[in-house]
Protein backbone atom coordinates (compact mmCIF):
# COMPACT_ATOMS: atom_id res chain seq x y z
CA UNK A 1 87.78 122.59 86.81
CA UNK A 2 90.01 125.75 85.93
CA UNK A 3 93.72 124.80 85.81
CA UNK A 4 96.34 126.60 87.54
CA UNK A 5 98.36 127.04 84.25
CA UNK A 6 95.38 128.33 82.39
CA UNK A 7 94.97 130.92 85.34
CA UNK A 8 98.42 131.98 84.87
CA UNK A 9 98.14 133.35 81.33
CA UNK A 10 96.40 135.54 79.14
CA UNK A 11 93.30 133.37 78.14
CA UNK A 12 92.61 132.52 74.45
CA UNK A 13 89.57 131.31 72.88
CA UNK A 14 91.35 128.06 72.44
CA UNK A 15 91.22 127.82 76.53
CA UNK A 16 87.50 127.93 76.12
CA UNK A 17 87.29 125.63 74.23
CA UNK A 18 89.50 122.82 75.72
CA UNK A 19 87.40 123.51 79.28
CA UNK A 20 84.07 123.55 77.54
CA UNK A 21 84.95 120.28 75.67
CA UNK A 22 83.25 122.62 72.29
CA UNK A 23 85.31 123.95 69.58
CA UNK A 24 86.95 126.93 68.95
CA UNK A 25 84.29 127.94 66.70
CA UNK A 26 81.33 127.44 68.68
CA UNK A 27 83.33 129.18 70.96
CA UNK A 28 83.84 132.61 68.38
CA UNK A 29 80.26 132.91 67.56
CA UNK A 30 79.07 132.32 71.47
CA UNK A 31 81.49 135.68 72.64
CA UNK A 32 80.78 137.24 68.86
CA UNK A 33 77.28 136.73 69.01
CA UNK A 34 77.60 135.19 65.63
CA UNK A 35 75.66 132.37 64.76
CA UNK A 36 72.76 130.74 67.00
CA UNK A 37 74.10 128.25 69.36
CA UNK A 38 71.98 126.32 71.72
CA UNK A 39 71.38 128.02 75.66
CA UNK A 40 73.13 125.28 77.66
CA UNK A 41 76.40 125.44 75.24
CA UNK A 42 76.11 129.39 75.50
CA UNK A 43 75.52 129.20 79.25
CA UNK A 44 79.05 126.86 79.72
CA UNK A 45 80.64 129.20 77.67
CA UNK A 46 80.22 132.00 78.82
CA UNK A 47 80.57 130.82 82.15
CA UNK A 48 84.25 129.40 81.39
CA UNK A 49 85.54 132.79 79.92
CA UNK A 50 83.88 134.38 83.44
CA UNK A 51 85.62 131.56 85.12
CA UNK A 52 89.41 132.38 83.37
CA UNK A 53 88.59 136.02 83.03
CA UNK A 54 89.09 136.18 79.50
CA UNK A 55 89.25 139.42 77.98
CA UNK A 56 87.96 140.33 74.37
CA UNK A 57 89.58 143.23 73.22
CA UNK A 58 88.87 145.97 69.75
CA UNK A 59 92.67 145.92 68.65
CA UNK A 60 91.62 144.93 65.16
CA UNK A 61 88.47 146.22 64.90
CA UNK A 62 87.79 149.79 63.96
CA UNK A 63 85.42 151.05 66.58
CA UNK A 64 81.65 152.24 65.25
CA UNK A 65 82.87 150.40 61.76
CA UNK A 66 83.27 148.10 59.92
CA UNK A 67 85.47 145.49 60.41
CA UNK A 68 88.67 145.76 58.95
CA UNK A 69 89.26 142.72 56.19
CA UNK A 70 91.31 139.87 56.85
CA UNK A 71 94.06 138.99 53.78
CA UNK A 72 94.64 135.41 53.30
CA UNK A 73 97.58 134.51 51.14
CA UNK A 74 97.00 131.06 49.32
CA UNK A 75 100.05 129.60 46.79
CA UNK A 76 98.07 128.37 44.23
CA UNK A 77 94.38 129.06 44.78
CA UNK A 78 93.58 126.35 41.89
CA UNK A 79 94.81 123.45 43.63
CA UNK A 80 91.61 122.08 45.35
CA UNK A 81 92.90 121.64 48.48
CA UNK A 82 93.85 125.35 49.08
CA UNK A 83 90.47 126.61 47.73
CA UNK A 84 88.73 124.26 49.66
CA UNK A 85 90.61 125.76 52.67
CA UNK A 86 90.30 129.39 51.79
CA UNK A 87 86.42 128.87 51.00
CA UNK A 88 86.07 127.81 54.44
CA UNK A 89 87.95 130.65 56.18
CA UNK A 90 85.92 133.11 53.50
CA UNK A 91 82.15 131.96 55.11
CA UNK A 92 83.75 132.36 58.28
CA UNK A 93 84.19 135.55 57.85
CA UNK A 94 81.10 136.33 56.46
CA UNK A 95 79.40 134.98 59.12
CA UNK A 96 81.62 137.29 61.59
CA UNK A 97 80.97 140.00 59.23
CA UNK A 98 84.53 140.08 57.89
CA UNK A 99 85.45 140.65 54.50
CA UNK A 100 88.11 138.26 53.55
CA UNK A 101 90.94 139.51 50.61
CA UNK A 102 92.62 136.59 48.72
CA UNK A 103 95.83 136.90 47.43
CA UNK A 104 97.27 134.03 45.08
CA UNK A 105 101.07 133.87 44.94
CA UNK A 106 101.79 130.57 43.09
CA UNK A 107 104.85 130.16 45.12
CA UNK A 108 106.91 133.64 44.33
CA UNK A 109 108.42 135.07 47.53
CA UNK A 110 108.28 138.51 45.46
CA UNK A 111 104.66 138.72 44.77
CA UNK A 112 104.44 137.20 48.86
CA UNK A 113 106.54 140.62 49.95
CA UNK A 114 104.50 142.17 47.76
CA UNK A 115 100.86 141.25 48.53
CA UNK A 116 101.54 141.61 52.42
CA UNK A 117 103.32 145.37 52.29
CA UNK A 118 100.29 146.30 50.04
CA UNK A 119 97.47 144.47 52.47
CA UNK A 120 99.38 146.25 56.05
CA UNK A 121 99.69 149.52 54.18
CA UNK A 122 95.79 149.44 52.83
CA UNK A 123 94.60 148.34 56.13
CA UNK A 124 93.80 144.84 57.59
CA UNK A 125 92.55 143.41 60.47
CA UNK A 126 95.14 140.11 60.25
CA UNK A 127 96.68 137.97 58.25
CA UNK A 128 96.54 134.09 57.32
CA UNK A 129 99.26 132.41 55.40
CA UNK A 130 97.72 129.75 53.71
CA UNK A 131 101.03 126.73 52.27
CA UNK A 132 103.21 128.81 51.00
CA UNK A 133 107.31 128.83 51.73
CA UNK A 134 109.16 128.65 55.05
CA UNK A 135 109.77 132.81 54.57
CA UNK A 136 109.61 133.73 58.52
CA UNK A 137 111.42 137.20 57.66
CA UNK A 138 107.91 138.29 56.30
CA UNK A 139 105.61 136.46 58.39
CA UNK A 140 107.68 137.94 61.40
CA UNK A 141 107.48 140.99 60.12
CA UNK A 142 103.85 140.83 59.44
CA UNK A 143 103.28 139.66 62.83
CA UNK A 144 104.33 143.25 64.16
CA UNK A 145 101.83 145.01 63.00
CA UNK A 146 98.50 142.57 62.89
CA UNK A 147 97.85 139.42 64.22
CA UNK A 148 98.77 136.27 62.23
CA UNK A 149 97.30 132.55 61.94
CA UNK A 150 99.75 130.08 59.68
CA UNK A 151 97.62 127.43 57.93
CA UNK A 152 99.03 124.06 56.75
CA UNK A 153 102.00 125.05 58.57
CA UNK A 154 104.27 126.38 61.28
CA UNK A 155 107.37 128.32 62.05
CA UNK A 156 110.13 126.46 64.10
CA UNK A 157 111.23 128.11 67.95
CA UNK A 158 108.95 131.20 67.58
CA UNK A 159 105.13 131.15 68.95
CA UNK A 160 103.24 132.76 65.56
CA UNK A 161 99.61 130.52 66.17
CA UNK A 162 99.36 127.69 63.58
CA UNK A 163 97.10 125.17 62.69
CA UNK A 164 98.44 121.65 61.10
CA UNK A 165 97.72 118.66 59.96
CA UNK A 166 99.15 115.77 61.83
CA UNK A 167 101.48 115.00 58.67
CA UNK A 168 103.28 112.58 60.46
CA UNK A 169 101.17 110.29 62.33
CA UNK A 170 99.08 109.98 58.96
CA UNK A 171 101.91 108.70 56.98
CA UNK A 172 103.11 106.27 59.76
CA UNK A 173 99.75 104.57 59.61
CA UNK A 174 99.43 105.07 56.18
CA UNK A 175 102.58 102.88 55.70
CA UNK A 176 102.25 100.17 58.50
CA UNK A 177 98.48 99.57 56.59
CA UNK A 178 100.38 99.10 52.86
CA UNK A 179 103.41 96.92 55.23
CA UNK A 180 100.57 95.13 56.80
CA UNK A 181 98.82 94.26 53.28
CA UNK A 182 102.54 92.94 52.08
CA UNK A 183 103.93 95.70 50.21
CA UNK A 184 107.61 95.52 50.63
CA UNK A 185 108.87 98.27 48.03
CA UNK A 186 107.12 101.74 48.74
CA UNK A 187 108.24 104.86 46.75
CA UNK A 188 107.56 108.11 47.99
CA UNK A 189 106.82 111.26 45.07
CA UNK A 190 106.54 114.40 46.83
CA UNK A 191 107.28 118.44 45.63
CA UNK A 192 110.77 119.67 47.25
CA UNK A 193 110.80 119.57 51.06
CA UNK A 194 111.10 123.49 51.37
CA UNK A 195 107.74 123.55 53.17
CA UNK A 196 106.89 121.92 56.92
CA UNK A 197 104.08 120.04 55.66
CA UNK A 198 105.85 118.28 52.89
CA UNK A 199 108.94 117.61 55.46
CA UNK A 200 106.43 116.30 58.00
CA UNK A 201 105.07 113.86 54.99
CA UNK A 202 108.34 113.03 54.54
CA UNK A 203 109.51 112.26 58.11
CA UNK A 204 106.54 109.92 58.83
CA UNK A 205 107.28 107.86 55.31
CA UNK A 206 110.82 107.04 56.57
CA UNK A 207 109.51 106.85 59.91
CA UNK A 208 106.55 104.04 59.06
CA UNK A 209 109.22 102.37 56.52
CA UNK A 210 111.81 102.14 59.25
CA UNK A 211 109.45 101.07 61.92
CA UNK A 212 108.25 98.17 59.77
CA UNK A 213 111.29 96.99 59.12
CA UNK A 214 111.10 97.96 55.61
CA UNK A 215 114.16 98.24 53.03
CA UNK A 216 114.78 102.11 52.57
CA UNK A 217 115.67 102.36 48.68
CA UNK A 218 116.57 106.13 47.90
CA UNK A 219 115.91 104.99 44.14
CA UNK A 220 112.03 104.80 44.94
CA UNK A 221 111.95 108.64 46.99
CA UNK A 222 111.51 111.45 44.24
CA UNK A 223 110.95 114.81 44.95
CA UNK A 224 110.82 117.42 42.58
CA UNK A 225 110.38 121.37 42.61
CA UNK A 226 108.26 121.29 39.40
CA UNK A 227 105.79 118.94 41.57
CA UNK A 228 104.76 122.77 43.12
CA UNK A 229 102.48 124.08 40.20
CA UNK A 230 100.79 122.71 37.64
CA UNK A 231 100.90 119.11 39.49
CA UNK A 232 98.88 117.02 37.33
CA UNK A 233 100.38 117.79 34.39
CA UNK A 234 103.77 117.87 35.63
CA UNK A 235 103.53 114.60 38.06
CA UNK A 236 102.52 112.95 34.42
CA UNK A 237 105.85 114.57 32.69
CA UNK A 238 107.66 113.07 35.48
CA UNK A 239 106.44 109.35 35.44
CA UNK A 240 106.68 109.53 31.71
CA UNK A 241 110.41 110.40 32.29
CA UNK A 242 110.84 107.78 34.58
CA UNK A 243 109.36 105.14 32.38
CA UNK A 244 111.47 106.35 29.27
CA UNK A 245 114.90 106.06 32.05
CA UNK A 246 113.72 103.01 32.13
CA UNK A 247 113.81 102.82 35.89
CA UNK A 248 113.33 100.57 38.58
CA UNK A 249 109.60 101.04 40.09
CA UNK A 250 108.52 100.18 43.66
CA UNK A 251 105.25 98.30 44.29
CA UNK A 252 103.61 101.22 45.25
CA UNK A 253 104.20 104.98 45.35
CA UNK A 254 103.00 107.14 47.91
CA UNK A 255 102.45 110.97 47.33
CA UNK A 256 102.44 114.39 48.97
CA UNK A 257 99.33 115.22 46.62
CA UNK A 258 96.26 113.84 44.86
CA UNK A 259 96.84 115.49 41.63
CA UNK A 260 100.35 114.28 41.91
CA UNK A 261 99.31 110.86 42.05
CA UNK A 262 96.35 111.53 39.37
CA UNK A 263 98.76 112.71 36.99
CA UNK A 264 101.14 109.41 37.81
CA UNK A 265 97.86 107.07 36.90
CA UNK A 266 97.35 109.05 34.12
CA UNK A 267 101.31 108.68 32.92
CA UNK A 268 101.26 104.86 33.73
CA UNK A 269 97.98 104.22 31.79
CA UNK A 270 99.27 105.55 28.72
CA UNK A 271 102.12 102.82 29.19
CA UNK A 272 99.94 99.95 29.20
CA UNK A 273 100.76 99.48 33.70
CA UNK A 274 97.38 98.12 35.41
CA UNK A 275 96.51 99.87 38.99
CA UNK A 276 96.80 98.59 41.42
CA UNK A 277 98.09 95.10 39.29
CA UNK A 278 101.18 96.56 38.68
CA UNK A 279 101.50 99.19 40.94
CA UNK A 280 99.80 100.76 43.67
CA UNK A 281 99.62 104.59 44.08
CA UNK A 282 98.05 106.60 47.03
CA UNK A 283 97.46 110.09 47.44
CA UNK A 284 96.90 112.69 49.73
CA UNK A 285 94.45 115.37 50.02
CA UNK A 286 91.10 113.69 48.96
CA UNK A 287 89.86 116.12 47.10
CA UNK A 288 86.77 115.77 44.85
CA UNK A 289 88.15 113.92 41.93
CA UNK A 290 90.01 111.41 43.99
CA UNK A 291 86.80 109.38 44.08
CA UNK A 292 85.92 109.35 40.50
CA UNK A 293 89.70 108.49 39.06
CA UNK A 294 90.59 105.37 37.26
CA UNK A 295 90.49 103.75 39.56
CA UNK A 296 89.17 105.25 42.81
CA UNK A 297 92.39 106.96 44.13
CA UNK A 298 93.31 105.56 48.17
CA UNK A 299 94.36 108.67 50.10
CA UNK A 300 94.81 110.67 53.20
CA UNK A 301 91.63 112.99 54.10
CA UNK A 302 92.74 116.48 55.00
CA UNK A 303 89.90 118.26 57.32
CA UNK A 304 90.07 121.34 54.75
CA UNK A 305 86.79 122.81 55.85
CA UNK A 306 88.25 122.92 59.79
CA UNK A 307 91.43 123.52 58.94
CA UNK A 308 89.82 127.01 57.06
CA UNK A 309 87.24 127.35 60.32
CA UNK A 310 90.39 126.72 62.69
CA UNK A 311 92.56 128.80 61.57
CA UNK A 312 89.79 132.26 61.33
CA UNK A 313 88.42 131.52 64.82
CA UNK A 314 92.43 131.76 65.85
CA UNK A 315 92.76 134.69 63.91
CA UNK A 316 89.47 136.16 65.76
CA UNK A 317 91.35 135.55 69.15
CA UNK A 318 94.31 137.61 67.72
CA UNK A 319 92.06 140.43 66.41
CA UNK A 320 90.63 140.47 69.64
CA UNK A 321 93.22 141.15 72.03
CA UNK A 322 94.20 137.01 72.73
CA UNK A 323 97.63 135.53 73.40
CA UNK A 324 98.95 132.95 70.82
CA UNK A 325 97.05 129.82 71.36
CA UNK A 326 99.73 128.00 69.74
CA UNK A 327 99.30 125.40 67.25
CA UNK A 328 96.42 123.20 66.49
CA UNK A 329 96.98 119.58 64.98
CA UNK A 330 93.77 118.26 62.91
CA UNK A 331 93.82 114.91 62.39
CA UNK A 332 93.55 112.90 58.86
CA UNK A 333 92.14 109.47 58.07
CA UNK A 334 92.92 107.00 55.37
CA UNK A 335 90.21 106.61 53.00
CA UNK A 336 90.77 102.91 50.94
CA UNK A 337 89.35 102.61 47.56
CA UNK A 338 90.62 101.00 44.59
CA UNK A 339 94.51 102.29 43.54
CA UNK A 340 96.00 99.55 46.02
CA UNK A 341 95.55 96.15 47.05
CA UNK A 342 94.08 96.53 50.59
């Protein structure tokens, strides 16, 4: 049944695909004619965008051409979780017939301004900003002249289509399973806060500690700017600091990153610490290596490949004439191996 709200607004592809129970995806290559899909999904698509009277406009597109390309801007393209993300978005656009620009910034608000002046002024169908910093003046700006999908986070009071992670609700589980298993002490190790994500990660640490009527000890949360690049190497630096300080450790630390919490193994090794013996460390991400660290790293599974597909099929919406859909929360799982006591 067609709602009355849905009726009441320009229709998006992510209307489709809440009354056709498929996802937005499916959706993009049934009205793109992109991919094969099977005659009874095409059939109850195509009968719901009838149904809403959706309209797929050519704004983006350059008419009896090709496609204009879509510009994706990625912090640091050699963290796996961001490639991983990108390579997703990259054979969605192939499949569209989209050719997809990516621009590596490795967190530098200059080379940001100056990759997205340089993509608007060359030409480009839209825009997705991939992580990054919570720089709305240029997003905002962007937004004014093509359409533009924010990945892995959002903007506050403004309606620029995102699609997240559900950061929070993760971590609140994440920590009533450790409170559950009778760790007491939980650190948290984290990059700076600048970005939504990592403030989300944040928020549902305290949250699950607070809620489980944990002690909250401000020695235990670290976060550190340096944490940004280079976070293996740099997570190791930092534990290797903290063990020479001499400091007071929790029972187990919790991260914002699997490389962060690699390089923290890696740090504590060297020392002589057993894990999870000694202390228990848990990442987030689960990217490829997480599996084969010593030991097998316990994490937080990101969906990167439809977090890449989510955020092109909004982008497609944009490109073709679609109101912001608004954001889209993926959810995580925990994924239990060895680096705990579970």
């Amino acid at each position: 049944m067609i709602t009355e709200a849905v009726r009441r607004k320009n229709v998006t592809m992510a209307d489709i695909a809440r009354e056709t129970g498929v996802s937005i995806t499916t959706v993009s290559h049934v009205l793109n004619r992109t991919a094969a899909i099977s005659p009874e999904t095409t059939e109850r698509v195509l009968t719901a965008a009838e149904q809403l009277k959706y309209v797929q406009r050519k704004s983006g597109v350059q008419t009896g051409k090709k496609n204009l390309p879509v510009g994706i801007l990625v912090p640091d393209i050699s963290n796996e979780f961001y490639s991983r993300c990108v390579q997703a978005i990259c054979e969605e656009a192939w499949a569209h017939d989209y050719t997809a620009l990516v621009c590596g910034m490795r967190h530098e608000r200059q080379i940001e301004a100056k990759y997205i002046r340089s993509l608007i002024n060359n030409g480009i169908g839209g825009l997705i900003f991939f992580g990054g910093f919570l720089d709305e003046k240029y997003i905002l700006e962007a937004s004014k002249h093509v359409p533009v999908v924010l990945g892995d986070r959002y903007l506050l009071n403004h309606t620029i289509p995102a699609v997240i992670t559900d950061n929070t609700g993760v971590m609140r589980r994440l920590i009533a399973k450790l409170a559950k298993a009778g760790y007491q002490r939980i650190g948290f190790i984290s990059e700076d806060l600048e970005m939504t994500n990592m403030k989300e990660r944040y928020m549902g640490f305290r949250m699950g500690i607070e809620e489980n009527g944990l002690p909250v000890k401000d020695e235990f949360i670290i976060t550190d700017k340096r944490l940004r690049l280079d976070k293996l190497t740099n997570a190791s630096k930092l534990m290797q600091q903290l063990l020479s300080e001499k400091r007071r450790l929790p029972e187990v630390y919790v991260t914002s990153s699997d490389l962060i919490a690699i390089g923290i193994m890696a740090a504590l090794h060297g020392e002589g610490f057993s894990i999870p013996k000694d202390i228990g460390i848990v990442g987030f991400d689960d990217i490829s290596f997480a599996a084969h660290a010593f030991p097998p790293l316990t994490t937080v599974a990101q969906n990167m490949r439809q977090l890449g597909k989510s955020c092109f099929a909004m982008l497609m919406d944009g490109i073709g004439g679609g109101a912001s859909a608004g954001h889209i929360v993926i959810n995580a799982k925990i994924v239990v191996r060895e680096s705990v006591k579970l």
